[in-house]
PDB file of N, CA and C in Angstrom:
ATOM      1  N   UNK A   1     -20.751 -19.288   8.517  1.00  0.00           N
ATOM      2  CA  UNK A   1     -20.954 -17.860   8.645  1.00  0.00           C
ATOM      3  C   UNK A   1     -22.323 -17.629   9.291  1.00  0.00           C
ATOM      4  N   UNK A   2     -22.555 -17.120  10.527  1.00  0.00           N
ATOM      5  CA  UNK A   2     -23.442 -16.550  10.767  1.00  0.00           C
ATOM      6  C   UNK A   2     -24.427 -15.430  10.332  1.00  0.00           C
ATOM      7  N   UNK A   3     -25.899 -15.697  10.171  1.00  0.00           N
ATOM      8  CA  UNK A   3     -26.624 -14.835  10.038  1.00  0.00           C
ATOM      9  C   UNK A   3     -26.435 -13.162  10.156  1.00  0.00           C
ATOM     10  N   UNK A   4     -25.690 -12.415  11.284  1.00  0.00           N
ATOM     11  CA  UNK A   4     -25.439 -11.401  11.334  1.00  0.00           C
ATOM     12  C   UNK A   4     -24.536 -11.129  10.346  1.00  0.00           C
ATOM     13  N   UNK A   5     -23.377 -11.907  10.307  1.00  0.00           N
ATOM     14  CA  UNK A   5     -22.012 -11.479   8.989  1.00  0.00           C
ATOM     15  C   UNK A   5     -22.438 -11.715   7.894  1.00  0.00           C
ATOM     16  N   UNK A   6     -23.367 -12.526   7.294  1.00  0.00           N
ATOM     17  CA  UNK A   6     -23.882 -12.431   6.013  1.00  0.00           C
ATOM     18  C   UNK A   6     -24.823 -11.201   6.021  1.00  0.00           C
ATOM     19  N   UNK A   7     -25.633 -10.337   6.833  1.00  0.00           N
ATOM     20  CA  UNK A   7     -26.544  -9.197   6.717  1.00  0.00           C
ATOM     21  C   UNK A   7     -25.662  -8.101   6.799  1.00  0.00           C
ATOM     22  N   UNK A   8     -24.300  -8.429   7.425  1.00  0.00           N
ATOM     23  CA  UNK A   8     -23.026  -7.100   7.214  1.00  0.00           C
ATOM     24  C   UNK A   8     -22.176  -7.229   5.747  1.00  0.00           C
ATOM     25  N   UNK A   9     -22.216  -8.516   5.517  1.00  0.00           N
ATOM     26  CA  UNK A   9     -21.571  -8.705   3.881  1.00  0.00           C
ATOM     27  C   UNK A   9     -22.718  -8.197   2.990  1.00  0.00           C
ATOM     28  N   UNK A  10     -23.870  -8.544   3.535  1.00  0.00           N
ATOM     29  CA  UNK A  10     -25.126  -7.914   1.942  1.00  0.00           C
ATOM     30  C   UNK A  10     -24.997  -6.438   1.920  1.00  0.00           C
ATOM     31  N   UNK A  11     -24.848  -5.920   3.470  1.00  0.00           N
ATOM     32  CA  UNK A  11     -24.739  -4.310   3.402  1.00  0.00           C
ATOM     33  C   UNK A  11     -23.774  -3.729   2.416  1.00  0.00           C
ATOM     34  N   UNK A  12     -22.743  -4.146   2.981  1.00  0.00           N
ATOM     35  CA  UNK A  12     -21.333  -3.344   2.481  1.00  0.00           C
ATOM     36  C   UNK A  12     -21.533  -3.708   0.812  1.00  0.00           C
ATOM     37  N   UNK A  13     -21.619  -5.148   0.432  1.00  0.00           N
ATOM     38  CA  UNK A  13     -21.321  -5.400  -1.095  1.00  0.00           C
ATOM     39  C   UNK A  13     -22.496  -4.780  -1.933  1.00  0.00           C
ATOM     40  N   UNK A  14     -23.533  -4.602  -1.000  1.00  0.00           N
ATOM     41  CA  UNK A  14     -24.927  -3.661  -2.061  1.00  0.00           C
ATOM     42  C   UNK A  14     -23.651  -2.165  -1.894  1.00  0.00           C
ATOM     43  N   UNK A  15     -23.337  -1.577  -1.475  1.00  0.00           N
ATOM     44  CA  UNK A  15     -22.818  -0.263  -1.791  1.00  0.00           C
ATOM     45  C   UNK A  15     -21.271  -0.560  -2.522  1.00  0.00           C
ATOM     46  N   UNK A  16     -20.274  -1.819  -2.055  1.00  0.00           N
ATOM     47  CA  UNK A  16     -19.149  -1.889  -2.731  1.00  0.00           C
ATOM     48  C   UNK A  16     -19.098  -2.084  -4.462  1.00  0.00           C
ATOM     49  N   UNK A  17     -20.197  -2.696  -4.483  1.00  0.00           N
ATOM     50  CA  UNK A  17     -20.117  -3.469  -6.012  1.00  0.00           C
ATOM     51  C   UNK A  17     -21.080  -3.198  -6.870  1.00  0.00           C
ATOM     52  N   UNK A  18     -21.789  -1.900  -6.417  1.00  0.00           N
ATOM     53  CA  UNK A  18     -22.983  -1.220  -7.247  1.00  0.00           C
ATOM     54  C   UNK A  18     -23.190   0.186  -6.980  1.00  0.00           C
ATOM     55  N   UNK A  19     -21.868   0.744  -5.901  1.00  0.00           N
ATOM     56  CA  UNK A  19     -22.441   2.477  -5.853  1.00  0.00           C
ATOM     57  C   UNK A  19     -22.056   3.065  -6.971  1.00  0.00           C
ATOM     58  N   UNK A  20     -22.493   4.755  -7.067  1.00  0.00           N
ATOM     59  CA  UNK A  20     -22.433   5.360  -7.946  1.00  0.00           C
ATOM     60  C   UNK A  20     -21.119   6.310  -8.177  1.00  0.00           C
ATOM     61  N   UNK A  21     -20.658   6.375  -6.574  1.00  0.00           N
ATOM     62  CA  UNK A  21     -19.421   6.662  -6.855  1.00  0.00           C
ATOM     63  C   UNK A  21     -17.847   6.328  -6.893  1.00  0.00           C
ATOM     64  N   UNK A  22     -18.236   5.060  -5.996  1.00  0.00           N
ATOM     65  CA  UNK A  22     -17.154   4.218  -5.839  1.00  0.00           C
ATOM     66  C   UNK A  22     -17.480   2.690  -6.049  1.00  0.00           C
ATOM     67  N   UNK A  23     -17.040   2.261  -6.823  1.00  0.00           N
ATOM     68  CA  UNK A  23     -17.325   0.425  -6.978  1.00  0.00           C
ATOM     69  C   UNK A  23     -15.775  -0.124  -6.953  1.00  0.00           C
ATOM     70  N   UNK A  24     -15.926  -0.983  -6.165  1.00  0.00           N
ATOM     71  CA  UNK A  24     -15.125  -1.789  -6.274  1.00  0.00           C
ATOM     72  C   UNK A  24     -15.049  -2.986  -6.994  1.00  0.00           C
ATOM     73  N   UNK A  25     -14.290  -3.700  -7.367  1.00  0.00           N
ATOM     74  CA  UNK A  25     -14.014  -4.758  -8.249  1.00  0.00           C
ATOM     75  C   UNK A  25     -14.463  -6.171  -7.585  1.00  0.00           C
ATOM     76  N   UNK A  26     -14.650  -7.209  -8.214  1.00  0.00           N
ATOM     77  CA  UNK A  26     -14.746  -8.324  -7.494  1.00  0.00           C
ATOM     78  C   UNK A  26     -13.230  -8.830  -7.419  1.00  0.00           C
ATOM     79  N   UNK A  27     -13.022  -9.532  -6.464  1.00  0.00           N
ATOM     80  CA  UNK A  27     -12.162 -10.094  -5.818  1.00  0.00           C
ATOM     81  C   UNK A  27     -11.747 -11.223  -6.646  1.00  0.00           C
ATOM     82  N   UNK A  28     -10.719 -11.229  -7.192  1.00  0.00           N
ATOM     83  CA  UNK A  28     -10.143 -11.828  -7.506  1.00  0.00           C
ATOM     84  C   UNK A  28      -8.254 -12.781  -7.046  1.00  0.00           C
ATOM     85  N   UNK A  29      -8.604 -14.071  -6.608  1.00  0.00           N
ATOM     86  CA  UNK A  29      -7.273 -14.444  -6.080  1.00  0.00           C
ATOM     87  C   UNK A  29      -6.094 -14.548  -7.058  1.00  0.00           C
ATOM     88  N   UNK A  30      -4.727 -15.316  -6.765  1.00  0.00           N
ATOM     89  CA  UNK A  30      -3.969 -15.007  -7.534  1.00  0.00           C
ATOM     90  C   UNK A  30      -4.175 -16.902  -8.127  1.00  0.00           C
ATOM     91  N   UNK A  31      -4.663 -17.602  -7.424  1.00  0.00           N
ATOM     92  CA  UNK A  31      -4.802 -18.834  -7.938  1.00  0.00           C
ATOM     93  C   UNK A  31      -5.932 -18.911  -8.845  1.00  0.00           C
ATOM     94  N   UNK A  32      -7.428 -17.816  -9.087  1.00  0.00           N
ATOM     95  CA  UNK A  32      -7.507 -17.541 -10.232  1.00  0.00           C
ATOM     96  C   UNK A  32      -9.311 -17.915  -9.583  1.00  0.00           C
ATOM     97  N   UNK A  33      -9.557 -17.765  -8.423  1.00  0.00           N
ATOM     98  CA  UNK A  33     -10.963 -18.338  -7.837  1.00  0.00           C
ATOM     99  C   UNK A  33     -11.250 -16.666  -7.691  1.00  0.00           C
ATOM    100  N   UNK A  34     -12.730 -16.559  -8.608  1.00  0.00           N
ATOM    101  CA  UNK A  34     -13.320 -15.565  -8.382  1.00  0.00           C
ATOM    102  C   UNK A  34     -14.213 -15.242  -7.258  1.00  0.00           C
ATOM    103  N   UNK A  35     -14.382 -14.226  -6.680  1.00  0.00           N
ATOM    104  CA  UNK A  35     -15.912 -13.698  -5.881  1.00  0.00           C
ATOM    105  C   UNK A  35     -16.711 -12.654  -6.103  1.00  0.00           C
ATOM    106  N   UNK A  36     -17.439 -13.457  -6.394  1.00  0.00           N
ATOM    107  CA  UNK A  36     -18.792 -12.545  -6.737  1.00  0.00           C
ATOM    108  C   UNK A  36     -19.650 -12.339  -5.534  1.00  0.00           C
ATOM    109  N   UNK A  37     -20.615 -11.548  -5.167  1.00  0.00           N
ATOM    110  CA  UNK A  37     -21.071 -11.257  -3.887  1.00  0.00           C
ATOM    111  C   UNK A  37     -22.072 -13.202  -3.510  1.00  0.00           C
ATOM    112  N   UNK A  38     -22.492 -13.686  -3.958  1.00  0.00           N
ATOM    113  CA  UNK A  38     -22.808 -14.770  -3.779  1.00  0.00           C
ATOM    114  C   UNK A  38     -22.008 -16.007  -3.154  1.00  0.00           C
ATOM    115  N   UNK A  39     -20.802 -15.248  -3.824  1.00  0.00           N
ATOM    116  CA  UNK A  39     -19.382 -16.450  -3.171  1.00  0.00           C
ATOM    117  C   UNK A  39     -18.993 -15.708  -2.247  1.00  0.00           C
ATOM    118  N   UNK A  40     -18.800 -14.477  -1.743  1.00  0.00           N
ATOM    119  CA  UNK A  40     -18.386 -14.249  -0.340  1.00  0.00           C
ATOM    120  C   UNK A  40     -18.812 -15.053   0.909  1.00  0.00           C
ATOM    121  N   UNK A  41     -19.952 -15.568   0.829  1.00  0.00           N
ATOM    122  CA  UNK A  41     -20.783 -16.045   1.658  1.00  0.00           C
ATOM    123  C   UNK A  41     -19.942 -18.013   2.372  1.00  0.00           C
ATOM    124  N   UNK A  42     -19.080 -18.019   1.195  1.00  0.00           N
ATOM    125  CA  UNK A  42     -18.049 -19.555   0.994  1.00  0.00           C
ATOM    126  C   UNK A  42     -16.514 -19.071   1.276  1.00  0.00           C
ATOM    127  N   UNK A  43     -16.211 -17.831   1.853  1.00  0.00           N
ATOM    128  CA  UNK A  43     -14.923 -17.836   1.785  1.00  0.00           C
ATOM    129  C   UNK A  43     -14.718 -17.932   3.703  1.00  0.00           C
ATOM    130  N   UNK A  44     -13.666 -18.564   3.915  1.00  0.00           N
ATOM    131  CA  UNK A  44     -13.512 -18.782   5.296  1.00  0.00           C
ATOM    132  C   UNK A  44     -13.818 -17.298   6.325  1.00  0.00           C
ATOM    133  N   UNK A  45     -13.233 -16.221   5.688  1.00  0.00           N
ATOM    134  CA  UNK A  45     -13.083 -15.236   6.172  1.00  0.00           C
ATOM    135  C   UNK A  45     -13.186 -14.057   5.673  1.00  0.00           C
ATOM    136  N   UNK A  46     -13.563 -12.706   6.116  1.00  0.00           N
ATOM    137  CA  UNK A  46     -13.827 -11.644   5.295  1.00  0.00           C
ATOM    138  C   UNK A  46     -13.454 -10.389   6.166  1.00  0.00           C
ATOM    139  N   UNK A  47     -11.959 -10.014   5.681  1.00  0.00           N
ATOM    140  CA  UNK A  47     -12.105  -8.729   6.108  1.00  0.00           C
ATOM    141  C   UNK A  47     -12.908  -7.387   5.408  1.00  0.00           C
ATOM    142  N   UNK A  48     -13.112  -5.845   6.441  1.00  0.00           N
ATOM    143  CA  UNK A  48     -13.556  -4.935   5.857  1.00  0.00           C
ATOM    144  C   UNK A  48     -13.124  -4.013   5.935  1.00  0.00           C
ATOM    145  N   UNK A  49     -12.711  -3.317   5.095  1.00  0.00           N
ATOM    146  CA  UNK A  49     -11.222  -2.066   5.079  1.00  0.00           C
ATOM    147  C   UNK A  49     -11.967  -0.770   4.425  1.00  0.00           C
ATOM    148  N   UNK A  50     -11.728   0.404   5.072  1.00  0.00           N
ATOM    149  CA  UNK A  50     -12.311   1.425   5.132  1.00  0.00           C
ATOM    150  C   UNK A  50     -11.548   2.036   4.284  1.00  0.00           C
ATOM    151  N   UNK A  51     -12.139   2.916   3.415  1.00  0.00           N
ATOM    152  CA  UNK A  51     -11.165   3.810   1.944  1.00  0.00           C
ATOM    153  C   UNK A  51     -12.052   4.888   2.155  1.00  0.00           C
ATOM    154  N   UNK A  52     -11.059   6.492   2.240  1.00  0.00           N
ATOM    155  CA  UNK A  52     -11.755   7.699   2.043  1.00  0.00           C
ATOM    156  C   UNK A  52     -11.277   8.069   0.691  1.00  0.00           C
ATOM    157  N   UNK A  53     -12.529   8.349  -0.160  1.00  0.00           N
ATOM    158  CA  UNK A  53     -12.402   9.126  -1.550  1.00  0.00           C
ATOM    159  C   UNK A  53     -12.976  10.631  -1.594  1.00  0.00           C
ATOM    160  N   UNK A  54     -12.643  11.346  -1.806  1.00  0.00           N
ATOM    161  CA  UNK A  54     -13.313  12.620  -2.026  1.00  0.00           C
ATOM    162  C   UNK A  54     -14.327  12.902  -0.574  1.00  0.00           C
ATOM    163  N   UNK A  55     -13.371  12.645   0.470  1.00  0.00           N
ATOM    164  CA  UNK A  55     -14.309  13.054   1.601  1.00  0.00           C
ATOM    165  C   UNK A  55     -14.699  12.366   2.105  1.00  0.00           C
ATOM    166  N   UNK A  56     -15.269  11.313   1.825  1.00  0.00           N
ATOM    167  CA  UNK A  56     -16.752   9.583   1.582  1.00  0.00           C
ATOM    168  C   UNK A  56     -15.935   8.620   2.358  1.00  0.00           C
ATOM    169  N   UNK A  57     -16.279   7.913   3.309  1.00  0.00           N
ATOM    170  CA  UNK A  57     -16.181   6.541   3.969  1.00  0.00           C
ATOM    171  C   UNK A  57     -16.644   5.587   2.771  1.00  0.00           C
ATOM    172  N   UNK A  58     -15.714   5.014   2.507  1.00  0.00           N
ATOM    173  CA  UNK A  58     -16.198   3.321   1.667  1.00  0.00           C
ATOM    174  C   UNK A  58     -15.792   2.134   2.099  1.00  0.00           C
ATOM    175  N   UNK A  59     -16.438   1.196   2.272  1.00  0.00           N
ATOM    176  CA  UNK A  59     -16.090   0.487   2.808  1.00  0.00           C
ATOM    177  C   UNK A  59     -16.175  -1.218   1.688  1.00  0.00           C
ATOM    178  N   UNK A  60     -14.711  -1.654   1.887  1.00  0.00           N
ATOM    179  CA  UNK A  60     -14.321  -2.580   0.807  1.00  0.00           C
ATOM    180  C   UNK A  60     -14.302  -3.605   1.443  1.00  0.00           C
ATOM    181  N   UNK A  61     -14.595  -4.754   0.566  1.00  0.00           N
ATOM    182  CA  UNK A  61     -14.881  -6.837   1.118  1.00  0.00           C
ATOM    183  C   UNK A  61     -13.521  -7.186   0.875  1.00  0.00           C
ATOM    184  N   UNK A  62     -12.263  -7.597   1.611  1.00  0.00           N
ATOM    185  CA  UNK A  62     -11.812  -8.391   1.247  1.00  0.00           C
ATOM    186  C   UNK A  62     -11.356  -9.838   2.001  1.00  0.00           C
ATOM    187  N   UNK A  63     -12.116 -10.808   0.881  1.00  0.00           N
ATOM    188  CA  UNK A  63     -11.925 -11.995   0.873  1.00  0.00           C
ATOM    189  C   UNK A  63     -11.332 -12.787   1.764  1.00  0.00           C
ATOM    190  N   UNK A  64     -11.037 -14.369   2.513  1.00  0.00           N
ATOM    191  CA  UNK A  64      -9.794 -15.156   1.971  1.00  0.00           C
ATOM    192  C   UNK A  64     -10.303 -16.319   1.273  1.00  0.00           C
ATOM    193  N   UNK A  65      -8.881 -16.018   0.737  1.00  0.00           N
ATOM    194  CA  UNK A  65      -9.705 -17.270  -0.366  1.00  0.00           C
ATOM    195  C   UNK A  65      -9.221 -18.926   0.416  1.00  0.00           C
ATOM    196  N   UNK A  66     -10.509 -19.949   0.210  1.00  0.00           N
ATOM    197  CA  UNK A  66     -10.626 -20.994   0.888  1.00  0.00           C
ATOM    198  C   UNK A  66      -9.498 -22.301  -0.233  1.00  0.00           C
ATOM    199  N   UNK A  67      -8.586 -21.709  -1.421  1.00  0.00           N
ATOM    200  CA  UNK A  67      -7.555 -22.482  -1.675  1.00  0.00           C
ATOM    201  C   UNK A  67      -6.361 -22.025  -1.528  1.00  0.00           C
ATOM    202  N   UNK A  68      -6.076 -20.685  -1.025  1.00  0.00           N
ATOM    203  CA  UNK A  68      -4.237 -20.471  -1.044  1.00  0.00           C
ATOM    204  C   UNK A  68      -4.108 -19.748   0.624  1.00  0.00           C
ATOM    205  N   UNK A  69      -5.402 -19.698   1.199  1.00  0.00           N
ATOM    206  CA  UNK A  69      -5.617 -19.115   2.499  1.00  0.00           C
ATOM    207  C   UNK A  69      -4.749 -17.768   2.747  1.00  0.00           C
ATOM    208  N   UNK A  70      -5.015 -16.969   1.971  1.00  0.00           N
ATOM    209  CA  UNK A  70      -4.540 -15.675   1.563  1.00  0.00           C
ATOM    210  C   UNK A  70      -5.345 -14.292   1.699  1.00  0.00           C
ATOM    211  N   UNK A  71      -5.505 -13.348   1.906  1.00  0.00           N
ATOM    212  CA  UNK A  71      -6.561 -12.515   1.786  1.00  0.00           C
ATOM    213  C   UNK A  71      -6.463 -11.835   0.545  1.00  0.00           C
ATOM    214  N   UNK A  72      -7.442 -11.315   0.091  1.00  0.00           N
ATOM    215  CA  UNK A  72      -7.459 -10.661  -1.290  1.00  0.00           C
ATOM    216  C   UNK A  72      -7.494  -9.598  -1.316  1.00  0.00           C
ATOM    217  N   UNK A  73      -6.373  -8.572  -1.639  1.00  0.00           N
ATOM    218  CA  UNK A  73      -6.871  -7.228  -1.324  1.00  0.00           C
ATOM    219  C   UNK A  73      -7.764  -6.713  -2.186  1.00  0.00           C
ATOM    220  N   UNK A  74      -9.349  -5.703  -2.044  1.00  0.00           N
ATOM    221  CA  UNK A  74      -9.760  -5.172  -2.857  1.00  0.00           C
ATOM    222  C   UNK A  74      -8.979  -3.930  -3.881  1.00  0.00           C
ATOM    223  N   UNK A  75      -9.735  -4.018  -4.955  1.00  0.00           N
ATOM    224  CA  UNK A  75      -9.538  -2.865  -5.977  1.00  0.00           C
ATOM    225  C   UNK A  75     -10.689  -2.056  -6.333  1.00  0.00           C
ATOM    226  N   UNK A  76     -10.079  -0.674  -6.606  1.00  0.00           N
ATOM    227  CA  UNK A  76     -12.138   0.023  -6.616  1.00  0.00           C
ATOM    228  C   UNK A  76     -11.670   0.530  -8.224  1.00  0.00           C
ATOM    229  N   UNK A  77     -12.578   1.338  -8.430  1.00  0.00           N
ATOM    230  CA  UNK A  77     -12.745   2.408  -9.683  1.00  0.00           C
ATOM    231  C   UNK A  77     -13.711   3.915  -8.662  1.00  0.00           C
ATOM    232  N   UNK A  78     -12.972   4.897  -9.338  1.00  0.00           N
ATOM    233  CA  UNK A  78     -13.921   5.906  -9.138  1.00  0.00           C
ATOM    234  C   UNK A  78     -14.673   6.041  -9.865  1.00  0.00           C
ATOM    235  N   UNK A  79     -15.955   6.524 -10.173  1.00  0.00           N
ATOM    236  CA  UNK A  79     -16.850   6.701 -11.439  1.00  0.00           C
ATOM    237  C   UNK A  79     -17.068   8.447 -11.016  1.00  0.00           C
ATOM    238  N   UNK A  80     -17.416   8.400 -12.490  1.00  0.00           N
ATOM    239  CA  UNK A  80     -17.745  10.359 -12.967  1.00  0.00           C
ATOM    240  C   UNK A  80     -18.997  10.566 -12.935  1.00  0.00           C
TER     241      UNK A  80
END
């Protein structure tokens, strides 16, 4: 992974996995390999999928995971 895609993965996952109004979940595969923003950085590939909530551009990590070569779709939560 290049330097630039890891400074576009720190962007997005500082707002995916810690905003105030939308967080998304960590990524979880179905073979049971978690990602945490530290392990994105080990997965072959990373798409980034755009979600409008209440108006708001969000923008979600998902994964593939480097044992079932699958992509992971994200899951969010809204918060109050």
């Amino acid at each position: 992974m290049t330097e630039q895609e890891k400074l576009l993965i720190d962007k997005y996952a500082k707002q995916a996995f810690h905003g105030t109004l939308f967080r998304q979940h960590y990524p979880v595969c179905k073979c049971g390999k978690v990602f945490d923003e530290k392990e994105l950085y080990n997965a072959p590939g990373v798409f980034l999928r755009k979600v409008d909530v209440f108006g708001k551009t969000f923008t979600m990590i998902e994964p593939i995971c480097p044992v079932c070569k699958e992509r992971i779709p994200g899951t969010y939560s809204i918060l109050n």
